[in-house]
PDB file of N, CA and C in Angstrom:
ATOM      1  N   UNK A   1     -77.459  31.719  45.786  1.00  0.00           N
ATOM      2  CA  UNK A   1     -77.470  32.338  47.096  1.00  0.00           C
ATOM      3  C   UNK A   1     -76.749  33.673  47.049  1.00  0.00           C
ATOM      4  N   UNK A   2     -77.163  34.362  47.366  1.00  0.00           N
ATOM      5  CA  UNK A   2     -76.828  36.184  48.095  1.00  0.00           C
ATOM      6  C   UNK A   2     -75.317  35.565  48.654  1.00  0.00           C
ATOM      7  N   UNK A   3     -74.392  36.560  48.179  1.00  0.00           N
ATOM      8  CA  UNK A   3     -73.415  37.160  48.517  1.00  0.00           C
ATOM      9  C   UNK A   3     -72.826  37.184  49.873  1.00  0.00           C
ATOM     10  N   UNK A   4     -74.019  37.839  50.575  1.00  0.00           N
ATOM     11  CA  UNK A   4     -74.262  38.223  52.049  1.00  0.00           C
ATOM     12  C   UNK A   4     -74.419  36.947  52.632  1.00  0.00           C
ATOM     13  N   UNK A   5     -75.272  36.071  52.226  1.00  0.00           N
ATOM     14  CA  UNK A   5     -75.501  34.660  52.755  1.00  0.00           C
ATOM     15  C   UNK A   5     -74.241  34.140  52.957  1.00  0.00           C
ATOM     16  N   UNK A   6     -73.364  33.818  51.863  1.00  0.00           N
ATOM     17  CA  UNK A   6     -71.895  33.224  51.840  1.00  0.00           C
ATOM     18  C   UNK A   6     -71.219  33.751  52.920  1.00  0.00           C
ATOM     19  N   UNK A   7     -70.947  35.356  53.365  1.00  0.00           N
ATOM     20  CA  UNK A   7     -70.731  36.072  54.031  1.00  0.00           C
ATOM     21  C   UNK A   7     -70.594  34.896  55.479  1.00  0.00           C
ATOM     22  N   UNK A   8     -72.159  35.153  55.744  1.00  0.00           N
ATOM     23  CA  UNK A   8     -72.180  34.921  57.289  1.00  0.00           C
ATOM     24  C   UNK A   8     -71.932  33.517  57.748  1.00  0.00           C
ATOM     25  N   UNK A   9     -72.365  32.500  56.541  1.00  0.00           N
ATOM     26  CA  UNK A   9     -71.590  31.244  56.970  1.00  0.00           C
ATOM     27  C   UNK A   9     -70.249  30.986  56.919  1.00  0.00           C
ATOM     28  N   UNK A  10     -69.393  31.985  56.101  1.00  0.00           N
ATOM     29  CA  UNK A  10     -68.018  32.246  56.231  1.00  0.00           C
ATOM     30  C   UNK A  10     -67.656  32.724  58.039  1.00  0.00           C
ATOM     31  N   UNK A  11     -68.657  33.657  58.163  1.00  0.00           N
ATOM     32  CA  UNK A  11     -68.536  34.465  59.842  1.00  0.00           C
ATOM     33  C   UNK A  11     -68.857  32.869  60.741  1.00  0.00           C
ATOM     34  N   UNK A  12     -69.824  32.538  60.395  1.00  0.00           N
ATOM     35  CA  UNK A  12     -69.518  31.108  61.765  1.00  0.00           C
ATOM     36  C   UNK A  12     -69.048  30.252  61.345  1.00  0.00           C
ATOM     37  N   UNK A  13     -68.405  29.823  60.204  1.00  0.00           N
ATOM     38  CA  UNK A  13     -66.693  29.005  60.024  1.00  0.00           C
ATOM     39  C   UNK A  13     -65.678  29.365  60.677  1.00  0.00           C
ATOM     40  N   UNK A  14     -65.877  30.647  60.722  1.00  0.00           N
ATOM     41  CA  UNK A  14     -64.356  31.464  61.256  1.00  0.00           C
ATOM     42  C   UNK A  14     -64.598  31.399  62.734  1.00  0.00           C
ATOM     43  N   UNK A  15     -65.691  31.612  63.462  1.00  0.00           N
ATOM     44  CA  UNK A  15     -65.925  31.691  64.933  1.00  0.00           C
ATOM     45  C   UNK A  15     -65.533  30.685  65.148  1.00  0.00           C
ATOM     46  N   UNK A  16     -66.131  29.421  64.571  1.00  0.00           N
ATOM     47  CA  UNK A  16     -65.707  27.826  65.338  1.00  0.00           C
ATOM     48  C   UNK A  16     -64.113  27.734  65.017  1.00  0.00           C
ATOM     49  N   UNK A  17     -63.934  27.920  63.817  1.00  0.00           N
ATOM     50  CA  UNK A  17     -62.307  27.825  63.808  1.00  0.00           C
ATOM     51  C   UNK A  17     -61.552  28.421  64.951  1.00  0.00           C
ATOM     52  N   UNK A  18     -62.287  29.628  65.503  1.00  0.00           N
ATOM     53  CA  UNK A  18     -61.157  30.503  66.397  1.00  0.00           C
ATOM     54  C   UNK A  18     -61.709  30.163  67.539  1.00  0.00           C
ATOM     55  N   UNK A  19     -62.730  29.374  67.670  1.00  0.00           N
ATOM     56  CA  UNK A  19     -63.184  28.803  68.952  1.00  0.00           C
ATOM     57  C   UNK A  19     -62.086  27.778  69.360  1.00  0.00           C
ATOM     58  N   UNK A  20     -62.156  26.531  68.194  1.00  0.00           N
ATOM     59  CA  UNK A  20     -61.022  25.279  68.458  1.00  0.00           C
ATOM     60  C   UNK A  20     -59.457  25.832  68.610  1.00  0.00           C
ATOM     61  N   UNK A  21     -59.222  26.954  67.933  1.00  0.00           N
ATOM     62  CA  UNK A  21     -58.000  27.584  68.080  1.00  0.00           C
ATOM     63  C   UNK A  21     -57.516  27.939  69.223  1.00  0.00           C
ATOM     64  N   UNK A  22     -59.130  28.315  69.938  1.00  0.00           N
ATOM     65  CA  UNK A  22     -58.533  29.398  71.391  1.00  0.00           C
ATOM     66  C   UNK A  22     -58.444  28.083  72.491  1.00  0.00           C
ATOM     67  N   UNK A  23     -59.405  27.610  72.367  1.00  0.00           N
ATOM     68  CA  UNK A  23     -59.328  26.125  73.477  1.00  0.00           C
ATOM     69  C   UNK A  23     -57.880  25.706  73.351  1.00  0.00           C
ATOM     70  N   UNK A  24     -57.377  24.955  72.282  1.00  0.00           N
ATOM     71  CA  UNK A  24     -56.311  23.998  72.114  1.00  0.00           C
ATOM     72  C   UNK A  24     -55.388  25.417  72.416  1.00  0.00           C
ATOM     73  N   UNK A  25     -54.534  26.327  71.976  1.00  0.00           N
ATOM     74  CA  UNK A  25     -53.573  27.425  72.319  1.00  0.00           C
ATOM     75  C   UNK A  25     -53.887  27.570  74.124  1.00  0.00           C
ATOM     76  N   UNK A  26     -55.037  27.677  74.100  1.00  0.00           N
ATOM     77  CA  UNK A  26     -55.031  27.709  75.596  1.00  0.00           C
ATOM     78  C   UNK A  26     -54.628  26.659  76.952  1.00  0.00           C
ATOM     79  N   UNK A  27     -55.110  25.839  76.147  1.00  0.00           N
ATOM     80  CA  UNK A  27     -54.609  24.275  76.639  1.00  0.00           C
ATOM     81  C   UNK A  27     -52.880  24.027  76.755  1.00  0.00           C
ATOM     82  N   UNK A  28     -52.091  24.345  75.667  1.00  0.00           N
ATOM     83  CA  UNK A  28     -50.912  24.044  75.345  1.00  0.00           C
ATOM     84  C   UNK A  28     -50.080  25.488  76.112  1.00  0.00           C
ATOM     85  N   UNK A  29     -50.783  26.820  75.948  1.00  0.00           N
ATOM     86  CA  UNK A  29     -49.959  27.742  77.160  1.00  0.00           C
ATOM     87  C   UNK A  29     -50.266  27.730  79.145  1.00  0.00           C
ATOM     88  N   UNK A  30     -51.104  26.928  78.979  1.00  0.00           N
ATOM     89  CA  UNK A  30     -51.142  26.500  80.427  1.00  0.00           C
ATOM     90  C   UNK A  30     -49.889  25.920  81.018  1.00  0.00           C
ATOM     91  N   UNK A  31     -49.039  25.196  80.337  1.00  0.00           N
ATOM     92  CA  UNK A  31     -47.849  24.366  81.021  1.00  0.00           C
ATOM     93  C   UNK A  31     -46.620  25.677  81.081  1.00  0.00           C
ATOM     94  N   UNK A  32     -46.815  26.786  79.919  1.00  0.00           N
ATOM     95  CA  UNK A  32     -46.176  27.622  79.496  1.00  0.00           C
ATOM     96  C   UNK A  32     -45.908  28.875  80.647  1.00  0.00           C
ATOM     97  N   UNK A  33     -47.517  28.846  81.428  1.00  0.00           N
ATOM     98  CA  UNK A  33     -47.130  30.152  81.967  1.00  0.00           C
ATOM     99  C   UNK A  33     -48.287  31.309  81.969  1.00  0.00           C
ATOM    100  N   UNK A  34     -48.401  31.249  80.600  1.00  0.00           N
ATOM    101  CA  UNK A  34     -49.303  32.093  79.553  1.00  0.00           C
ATOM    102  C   UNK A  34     -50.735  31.320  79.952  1.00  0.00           C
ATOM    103  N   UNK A  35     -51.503  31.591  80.893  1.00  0.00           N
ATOM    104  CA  UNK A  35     -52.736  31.394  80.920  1.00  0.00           C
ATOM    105  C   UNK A  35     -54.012  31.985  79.807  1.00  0.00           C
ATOM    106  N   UNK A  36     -53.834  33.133  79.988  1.00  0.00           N
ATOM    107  CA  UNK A  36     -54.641  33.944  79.269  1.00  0.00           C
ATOM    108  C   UNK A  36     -54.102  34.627  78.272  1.00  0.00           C
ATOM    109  N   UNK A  37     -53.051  34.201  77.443  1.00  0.00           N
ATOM    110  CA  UNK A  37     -52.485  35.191  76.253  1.00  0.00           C
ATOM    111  C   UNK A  37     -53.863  34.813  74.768  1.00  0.00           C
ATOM    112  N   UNK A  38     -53.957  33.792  74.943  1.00  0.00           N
ATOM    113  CA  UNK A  38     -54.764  33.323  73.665  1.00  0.00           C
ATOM    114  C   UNK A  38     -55.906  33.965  73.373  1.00  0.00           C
ATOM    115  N   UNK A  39     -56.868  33.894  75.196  1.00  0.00           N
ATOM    116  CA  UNK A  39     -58.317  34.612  75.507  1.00  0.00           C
ATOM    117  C   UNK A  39     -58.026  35.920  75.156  1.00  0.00           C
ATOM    118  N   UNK A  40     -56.954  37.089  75.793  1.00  0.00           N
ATOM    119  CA  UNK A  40     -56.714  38.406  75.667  1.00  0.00           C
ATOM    120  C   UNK A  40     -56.572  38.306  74.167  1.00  0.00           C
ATOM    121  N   UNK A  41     -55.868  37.719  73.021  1.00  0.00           N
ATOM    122  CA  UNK A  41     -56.006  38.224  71.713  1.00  0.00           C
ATOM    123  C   UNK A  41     -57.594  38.289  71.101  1.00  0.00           C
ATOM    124  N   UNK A  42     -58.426  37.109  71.381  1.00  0.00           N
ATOM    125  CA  UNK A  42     -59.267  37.015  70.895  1.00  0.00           C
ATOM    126  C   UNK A  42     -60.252  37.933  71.635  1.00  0.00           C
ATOM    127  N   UNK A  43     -60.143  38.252  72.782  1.00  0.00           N
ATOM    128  CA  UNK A  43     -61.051  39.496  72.826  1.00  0.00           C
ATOM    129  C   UNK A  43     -60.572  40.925  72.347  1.00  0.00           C
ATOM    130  N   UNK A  44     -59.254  41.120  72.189  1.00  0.00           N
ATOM    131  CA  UNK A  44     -58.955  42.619  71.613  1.00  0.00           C
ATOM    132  C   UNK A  44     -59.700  42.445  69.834  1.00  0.00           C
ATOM    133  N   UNK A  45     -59.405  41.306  69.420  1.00  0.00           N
ATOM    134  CA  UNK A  45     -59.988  41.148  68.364  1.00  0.00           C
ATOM    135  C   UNK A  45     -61.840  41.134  68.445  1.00  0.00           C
ATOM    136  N   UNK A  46     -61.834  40.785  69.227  1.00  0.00           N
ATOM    137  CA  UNK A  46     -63.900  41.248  69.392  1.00  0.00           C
ATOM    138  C   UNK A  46     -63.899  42.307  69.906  1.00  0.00           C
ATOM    139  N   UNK A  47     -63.201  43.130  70.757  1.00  0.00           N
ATOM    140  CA  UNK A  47     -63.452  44.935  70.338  1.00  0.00           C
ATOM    141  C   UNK A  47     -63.062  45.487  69.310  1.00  0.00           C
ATOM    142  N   UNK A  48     -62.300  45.200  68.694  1.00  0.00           N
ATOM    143  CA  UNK A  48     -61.688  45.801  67.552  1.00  0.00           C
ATOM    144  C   UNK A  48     -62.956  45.698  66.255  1.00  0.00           C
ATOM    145  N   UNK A  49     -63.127  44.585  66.502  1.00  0.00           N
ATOM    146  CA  UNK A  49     -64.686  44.653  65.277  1.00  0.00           C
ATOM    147  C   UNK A  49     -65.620  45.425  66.047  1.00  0.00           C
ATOM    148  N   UNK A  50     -66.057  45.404  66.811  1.00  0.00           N
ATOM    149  CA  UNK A  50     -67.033  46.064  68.070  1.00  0.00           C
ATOM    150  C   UNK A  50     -67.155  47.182  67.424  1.00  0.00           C
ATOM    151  N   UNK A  51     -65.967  47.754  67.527  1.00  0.00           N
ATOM    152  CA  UNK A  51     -65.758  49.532  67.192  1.00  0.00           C
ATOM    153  C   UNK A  51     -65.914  49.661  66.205  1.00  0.00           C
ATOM    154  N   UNK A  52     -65.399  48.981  64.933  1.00  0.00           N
ATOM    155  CA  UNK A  52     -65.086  48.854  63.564  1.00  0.00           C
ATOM    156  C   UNK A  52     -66.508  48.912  63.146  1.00  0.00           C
ATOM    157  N   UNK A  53     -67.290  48.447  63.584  1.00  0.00           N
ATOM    158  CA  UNK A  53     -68.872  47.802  63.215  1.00  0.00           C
ATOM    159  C   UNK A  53     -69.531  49.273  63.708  1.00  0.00           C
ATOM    160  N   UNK A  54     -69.429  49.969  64.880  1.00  0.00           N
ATOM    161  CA  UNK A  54     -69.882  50.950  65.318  1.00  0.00           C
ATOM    162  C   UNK A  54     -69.659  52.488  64.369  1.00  0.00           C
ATOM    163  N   UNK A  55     -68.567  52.277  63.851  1.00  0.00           N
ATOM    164  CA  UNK A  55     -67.880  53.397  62.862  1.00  0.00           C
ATOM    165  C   UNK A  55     -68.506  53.392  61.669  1.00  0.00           C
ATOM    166  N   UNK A  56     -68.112  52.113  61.507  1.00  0.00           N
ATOM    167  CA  UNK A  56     -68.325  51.619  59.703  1.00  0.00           C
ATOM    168  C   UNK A  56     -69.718  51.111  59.187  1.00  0.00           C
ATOM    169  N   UNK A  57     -70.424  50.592  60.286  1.00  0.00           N
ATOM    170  CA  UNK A  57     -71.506  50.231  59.500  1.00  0.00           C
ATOM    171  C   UNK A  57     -72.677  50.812  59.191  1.00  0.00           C
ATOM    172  N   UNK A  58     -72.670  52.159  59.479  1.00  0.00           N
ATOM    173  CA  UNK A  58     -73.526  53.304  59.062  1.00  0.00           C
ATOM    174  C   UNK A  58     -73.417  52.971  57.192  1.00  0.00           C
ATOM    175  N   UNK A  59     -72.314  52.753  56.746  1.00  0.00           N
ATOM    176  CA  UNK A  59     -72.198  52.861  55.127  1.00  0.00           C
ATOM    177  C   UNK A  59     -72.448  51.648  54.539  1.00  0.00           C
ATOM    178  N   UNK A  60     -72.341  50.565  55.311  1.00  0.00           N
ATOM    179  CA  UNK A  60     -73.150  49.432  54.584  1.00  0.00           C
ATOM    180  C   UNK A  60     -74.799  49.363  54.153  1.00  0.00           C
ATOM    181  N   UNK A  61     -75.148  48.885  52.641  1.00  0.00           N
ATOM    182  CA  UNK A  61     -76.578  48.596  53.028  1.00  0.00           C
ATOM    183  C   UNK A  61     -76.842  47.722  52.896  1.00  0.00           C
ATOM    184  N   UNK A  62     -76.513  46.699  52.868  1.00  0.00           N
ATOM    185  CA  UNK A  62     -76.973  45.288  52.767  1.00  0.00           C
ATOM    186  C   UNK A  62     -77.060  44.674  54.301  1.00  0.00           C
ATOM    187  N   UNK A  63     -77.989  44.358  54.811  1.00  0.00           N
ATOM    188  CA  UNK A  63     -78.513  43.263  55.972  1.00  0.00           C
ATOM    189  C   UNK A  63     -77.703  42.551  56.219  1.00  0.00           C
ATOM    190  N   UNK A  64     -77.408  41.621  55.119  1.00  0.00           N
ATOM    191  CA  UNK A  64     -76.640  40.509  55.426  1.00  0.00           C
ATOM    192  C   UNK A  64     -75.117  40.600  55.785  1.00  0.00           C
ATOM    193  N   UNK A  65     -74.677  41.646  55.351  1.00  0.00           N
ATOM    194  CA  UNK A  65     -72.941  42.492  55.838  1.00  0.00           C
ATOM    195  C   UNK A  65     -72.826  42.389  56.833  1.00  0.00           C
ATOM    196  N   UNK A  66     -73.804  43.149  57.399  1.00  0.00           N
ATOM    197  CA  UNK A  66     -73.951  44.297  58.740  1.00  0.00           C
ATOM    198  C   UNK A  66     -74.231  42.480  59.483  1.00  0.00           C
ATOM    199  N   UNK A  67     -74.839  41.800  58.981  1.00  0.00           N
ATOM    200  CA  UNK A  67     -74.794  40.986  60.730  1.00  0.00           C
ATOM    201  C   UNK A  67     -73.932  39.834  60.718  1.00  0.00           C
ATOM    202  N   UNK A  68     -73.396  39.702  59.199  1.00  0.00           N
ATOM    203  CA  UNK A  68     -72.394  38.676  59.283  1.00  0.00           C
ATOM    204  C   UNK A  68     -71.127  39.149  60.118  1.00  0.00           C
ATOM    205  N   UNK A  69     -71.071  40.933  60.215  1.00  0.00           N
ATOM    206  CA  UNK A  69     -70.233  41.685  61.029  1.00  0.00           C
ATOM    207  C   UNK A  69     -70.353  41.291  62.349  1.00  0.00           C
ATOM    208  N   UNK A  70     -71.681  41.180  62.235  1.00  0.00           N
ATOM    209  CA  UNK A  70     -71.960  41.022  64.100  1.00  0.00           C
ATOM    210  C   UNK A  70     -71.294  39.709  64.272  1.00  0.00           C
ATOM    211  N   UNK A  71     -71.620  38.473  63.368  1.00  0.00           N
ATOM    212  CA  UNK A  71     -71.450  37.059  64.017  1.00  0.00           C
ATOM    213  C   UNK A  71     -70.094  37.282  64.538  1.00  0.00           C
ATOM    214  N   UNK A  72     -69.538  37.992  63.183  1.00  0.00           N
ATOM    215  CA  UNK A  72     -68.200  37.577  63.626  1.00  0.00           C
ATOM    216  C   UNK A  72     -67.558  38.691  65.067  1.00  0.00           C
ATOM    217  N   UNK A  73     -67.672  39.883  65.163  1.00  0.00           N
ATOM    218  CA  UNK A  73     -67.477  40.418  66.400  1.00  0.00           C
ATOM    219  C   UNK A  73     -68.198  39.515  67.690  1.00  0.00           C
ATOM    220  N   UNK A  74     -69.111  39.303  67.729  1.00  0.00           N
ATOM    221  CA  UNK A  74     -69.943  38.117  69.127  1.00  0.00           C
ATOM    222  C   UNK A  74     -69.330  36.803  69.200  1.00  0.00           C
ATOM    223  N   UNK A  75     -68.990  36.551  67.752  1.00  0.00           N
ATOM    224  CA  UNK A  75     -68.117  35.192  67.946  1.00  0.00           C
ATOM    225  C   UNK A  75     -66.485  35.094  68.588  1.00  0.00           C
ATOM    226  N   UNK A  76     -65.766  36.025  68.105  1.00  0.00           N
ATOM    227  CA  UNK A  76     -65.035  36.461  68.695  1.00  0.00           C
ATOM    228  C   UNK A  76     -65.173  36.880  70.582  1.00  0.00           C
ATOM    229  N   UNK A  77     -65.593  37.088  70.759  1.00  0.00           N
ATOM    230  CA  UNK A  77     -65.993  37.907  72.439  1.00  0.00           C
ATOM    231  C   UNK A  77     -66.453  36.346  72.491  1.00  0.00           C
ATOM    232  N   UNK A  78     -67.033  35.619  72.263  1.00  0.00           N
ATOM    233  CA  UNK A  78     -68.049  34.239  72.832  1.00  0.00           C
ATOM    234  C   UNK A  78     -66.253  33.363  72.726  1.00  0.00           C
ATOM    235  N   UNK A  79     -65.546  33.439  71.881  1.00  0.00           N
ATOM    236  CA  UNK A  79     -64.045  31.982  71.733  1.00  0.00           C
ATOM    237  C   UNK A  79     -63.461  32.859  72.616  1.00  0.00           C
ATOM    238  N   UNK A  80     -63.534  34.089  72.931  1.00  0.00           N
ATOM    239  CA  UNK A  80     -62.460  34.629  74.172  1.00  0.00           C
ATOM    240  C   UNK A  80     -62.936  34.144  75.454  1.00  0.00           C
ATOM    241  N   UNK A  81     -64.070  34.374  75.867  1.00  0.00           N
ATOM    242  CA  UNK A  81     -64.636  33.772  76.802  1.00  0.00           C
ATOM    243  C   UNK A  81     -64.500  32.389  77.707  1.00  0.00           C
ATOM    244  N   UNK A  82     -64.493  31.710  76.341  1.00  0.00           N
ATOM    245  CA  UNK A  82     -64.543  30.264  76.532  1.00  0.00           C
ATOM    246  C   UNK A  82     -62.884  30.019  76.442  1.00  0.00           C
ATOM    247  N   UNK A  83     -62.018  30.636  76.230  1.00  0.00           N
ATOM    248  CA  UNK A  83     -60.651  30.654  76.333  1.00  0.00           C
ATOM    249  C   UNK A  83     -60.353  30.769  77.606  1.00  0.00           C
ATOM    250  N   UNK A  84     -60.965  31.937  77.875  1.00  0.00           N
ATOM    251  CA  UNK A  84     -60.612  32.436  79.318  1.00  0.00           C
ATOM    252  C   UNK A  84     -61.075  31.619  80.434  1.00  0.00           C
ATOM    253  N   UNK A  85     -62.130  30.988  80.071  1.00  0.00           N
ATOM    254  CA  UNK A  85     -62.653  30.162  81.170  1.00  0.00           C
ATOM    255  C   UNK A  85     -61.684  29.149  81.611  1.00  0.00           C
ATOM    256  N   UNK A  86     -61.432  28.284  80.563  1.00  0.00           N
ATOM    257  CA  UNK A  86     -60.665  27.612  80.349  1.00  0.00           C
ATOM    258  C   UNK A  86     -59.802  27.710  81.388  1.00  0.00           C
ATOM    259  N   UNK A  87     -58.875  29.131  80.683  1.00  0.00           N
ATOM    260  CA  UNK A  87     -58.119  29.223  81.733  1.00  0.00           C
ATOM    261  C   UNK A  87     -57.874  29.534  82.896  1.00  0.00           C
ATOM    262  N   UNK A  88     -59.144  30.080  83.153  1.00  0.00           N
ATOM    263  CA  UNK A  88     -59.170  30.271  84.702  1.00  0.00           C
ATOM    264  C   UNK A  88     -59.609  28.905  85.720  1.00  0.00           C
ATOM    265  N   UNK A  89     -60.389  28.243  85.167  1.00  0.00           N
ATOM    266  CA  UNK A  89     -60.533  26.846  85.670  1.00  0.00           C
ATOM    267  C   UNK A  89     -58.768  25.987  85.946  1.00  0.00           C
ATOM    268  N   UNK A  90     -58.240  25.994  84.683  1.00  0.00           N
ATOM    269  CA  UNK A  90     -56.949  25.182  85.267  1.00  0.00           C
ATOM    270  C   UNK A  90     -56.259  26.114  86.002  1.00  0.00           C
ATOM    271  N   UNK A  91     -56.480  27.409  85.981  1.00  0.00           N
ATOM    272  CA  UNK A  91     -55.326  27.804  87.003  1.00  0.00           C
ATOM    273  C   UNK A  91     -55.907  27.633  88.569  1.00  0.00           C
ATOM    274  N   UNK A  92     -57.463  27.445  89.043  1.00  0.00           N
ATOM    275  CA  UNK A  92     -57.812  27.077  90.093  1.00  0.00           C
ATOM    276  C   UNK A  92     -57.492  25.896  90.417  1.00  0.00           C
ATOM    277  N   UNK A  93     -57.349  24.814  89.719  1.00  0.00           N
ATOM    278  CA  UNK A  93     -56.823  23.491  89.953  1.00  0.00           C
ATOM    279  C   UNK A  93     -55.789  23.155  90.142  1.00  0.00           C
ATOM    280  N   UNK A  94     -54.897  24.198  89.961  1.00  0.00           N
ATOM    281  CA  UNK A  94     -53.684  24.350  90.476  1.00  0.00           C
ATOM    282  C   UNK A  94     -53.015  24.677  91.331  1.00  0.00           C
TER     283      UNK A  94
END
């Protein structure tokens, strides 16, 4: 298997990892205070590739780079999301 292949199933290992990461951190700063500290990292981290991808990927040529880039910037923005929801749901229940 391509290089690039390894790549992008590495990119949605890492999304689900930072998916279960952002849920449970989010879960455990709810009693804390910190509603949304977990969601806000993980989306500065999905702009930060956003841009990074916008700059940089003019010099890649391989296909498989360039969108394992994407998974992982969309995956990122998609575990912030679902962080944030999170936390905006328990703070309405409150």
């Amino acid at each position: 298997m391509s290089s690039g292949l390894w790549a992008m199933v590495l990119s949605f290992l890492i999304v689900g990892a930072l998916t279960i990461w952002g849920v449970k951190q989010t879960k455990r700063n709810i009693q804390k205070g910190k509603t949304y500290a977990t969601g806000s990292v993980l989306f500065l981290a999905g702009v930060a590739l956003g841009i990074g991808f916008v700059i940089f990927a003019k010099r890649l040529t391989s296909l498989d780079w360039i969108i394992s880039w994407l998974i992982l910037a969309t995956g990122c923005m998609a575990a912030a999301s679902i962080a944030l929801l999170i936390g905006f749901y328990s703070e309405k229940k409150l």
